[in-house]
C-alpha atoms as a PDB file:
ATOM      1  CA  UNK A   1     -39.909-119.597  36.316  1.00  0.00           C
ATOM      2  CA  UNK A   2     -42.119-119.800  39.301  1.00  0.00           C
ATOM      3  CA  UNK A   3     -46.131-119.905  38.400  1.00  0.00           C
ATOM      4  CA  UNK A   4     -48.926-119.760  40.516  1.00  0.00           C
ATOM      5  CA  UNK A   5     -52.528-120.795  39.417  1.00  0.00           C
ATOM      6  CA  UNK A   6     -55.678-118.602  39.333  1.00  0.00           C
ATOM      7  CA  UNK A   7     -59.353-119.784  40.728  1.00  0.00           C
ATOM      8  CA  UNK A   8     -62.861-118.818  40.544  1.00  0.00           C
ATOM      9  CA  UNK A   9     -63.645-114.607  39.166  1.00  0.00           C
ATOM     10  CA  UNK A  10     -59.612-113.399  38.828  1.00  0.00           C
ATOM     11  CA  UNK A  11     -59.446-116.626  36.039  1.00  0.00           C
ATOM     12  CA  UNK A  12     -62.353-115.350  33.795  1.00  0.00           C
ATOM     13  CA  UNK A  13     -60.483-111.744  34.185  1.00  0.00           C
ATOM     14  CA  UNK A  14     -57.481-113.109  32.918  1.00  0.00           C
ATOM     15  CA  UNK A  15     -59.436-114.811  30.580  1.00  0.00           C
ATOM     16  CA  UNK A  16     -61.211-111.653  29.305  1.00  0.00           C
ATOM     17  CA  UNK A  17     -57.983-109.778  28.786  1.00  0.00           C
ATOM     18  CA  UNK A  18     -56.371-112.991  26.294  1.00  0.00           C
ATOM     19  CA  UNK A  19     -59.600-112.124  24.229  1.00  0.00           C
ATOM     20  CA  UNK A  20     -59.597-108.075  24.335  1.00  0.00           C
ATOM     21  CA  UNK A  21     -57.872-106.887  21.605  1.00  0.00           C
ATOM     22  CA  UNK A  22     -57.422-103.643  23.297  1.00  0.00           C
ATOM     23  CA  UNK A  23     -56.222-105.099  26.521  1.00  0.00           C
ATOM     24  CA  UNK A  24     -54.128-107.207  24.477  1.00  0.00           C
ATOM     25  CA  UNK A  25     -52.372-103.784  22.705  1.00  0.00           C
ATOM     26  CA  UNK A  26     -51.856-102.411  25.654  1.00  0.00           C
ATOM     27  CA  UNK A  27     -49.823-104.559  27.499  1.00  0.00           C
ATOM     28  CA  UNK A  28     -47.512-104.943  24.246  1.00  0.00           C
ATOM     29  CA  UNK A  29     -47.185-101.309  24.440  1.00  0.00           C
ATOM     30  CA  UNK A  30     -46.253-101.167  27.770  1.00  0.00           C
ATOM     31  CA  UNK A  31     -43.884-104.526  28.064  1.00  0.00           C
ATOM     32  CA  UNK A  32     -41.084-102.616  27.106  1.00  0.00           C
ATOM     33  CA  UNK A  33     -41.281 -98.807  28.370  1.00  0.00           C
ATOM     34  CA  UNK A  34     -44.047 -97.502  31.110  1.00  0.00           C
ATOM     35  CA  UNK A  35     -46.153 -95.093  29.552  1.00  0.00           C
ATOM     36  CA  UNK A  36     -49.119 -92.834  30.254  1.00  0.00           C
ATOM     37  CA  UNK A  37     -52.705 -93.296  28.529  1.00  0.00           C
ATOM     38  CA  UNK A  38     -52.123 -90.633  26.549  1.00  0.00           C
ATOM     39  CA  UNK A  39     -48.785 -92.139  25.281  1.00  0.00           C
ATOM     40  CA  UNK A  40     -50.612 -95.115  24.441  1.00  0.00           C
ATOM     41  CA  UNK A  41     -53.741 -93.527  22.736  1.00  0.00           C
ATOM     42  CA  UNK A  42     -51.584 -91.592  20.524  1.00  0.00           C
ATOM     43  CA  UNK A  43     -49.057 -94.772  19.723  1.00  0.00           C
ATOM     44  CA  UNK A  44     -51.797 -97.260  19.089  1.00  0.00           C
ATOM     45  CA  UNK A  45     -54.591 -95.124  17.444  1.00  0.00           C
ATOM     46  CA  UNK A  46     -56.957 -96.265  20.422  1.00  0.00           C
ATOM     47  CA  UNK A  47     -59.603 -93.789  21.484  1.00  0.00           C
ATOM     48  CA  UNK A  48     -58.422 -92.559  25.264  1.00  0.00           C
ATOM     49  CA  UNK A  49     -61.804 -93.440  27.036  1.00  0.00           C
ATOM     50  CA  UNK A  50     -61.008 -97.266  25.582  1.00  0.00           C
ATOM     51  CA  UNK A  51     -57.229 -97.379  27.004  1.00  0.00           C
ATOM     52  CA  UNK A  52     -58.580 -95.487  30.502  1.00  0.00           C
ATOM     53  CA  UNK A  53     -61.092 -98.656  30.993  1.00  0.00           C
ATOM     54  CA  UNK A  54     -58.650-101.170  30.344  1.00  0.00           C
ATOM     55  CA  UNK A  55     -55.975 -99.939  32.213  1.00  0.00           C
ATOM     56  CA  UNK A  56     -58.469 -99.474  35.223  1.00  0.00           C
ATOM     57  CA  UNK A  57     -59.286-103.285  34.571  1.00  0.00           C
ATOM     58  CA  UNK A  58     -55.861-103.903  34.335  1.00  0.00           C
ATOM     59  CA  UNK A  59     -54.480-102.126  37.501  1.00  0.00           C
ATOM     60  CA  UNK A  60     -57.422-102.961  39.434  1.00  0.00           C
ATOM     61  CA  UNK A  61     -56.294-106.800  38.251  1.00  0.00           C
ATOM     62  CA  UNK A  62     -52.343-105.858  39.522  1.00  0.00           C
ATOM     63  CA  UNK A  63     -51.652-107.114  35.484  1.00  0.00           C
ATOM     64  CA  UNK A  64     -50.144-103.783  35.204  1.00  0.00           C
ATOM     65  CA  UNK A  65     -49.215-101.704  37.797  1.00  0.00           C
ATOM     66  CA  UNK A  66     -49.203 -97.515  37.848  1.00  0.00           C
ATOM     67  CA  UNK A  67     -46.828 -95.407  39.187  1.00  0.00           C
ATOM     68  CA  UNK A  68     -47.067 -91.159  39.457  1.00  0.00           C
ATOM     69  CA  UNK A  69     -45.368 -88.755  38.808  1.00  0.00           C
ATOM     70  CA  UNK A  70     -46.314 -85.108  39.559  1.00  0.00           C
ATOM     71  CA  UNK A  71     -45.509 -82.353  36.319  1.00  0.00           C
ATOM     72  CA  UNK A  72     -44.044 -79.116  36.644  1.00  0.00           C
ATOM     73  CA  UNK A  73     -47.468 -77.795  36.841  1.00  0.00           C
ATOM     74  CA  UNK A  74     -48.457 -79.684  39.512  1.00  0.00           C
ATOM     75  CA  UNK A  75     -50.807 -82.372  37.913  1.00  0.00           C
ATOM     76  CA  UNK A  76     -50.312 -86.160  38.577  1.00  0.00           C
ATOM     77  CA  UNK A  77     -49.158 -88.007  35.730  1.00  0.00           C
ATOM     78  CA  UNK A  78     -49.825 -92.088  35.491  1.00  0.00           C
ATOM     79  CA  UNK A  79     -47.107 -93.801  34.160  1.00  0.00           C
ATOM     80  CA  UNK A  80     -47.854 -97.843  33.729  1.00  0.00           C
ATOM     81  CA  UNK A  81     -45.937-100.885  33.651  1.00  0.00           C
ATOM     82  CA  UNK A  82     -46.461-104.622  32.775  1.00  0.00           C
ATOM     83  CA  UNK A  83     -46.750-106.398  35.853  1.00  0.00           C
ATOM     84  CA  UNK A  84     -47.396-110.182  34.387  1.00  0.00           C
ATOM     85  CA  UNK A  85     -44.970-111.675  32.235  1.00  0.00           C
ATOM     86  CA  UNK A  86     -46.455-114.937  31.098  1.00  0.00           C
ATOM     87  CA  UNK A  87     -50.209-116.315  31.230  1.00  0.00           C
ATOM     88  CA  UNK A  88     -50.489-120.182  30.694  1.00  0.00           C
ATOM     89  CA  UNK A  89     -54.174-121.337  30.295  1.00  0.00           C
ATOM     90  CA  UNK A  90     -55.311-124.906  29.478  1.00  0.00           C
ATOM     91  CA  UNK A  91     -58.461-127.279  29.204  1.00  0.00           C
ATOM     92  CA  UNK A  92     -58.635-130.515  31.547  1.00  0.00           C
ATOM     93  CA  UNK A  93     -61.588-132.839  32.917  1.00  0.00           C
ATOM     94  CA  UNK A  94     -62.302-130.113  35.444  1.00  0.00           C
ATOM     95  CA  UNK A  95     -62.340-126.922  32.714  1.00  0.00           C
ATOM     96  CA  UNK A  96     -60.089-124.042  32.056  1.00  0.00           C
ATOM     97  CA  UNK A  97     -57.050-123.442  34.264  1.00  0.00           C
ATOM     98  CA  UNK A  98     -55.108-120.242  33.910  1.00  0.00           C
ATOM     99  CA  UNK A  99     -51.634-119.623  35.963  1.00  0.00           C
ATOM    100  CA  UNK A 100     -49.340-116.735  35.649  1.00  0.00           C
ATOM    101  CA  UNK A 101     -46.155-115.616  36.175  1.00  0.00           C
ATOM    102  CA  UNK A 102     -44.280-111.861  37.081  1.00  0.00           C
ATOM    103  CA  UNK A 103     -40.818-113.253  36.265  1.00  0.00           C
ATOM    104  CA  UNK A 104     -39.358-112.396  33.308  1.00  0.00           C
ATOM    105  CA  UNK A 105     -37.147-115.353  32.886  1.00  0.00           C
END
């Protein structure tokens, strides 16, 4: 498994999404199945403004990733995906490192 190591603002992101809870739900929804916010509102009993901020955090972070679809009525449906499949962070003499990885395996 190939990991690469995160500096400066992009670590404290990473950091904030170990220690959202919400963030944290999320991605466990998602891991498995792409879904839509309203798919995971309704699964995990989270209020949809909360799982619209953290999936904007999260896409805009490329943790998750979205993908579209458009309905039979013509609206654009979000579908998202897990996009980072393991986050290592540590403590040495120079402070917290954080690296990550997209493979699976």
């Amino acid at each position: 498994m190939k990991f690469r190591e995160i500096f400066d603002e992009k670590k404290d992101i990473f950091l904030f999404v170990l220690s959202d809870k919400i963030c944290r739900i999320i991605i466990r929804s998602i891991t498995e199945k792409s879904k839509s916010a309203i798919e995971i509102s309704d699964e995990e009993g989270i209020s949809l403004a909360s799982v619209y901020r953290r999936l904007d955090i999260l896409s805009n972070n490329k943790i998750i990733m979205p993908s579209a679809i458009i309905s039979k009525d013509g609206k654009k449906i979000f579908f998202y995906k897990v996009n980072i499949h393991y986050i290592q962070t540590w403590f040495d003499i120079n402070g917290v490192k954080v690296k990550i990885s997209n493979s699976r395996c």
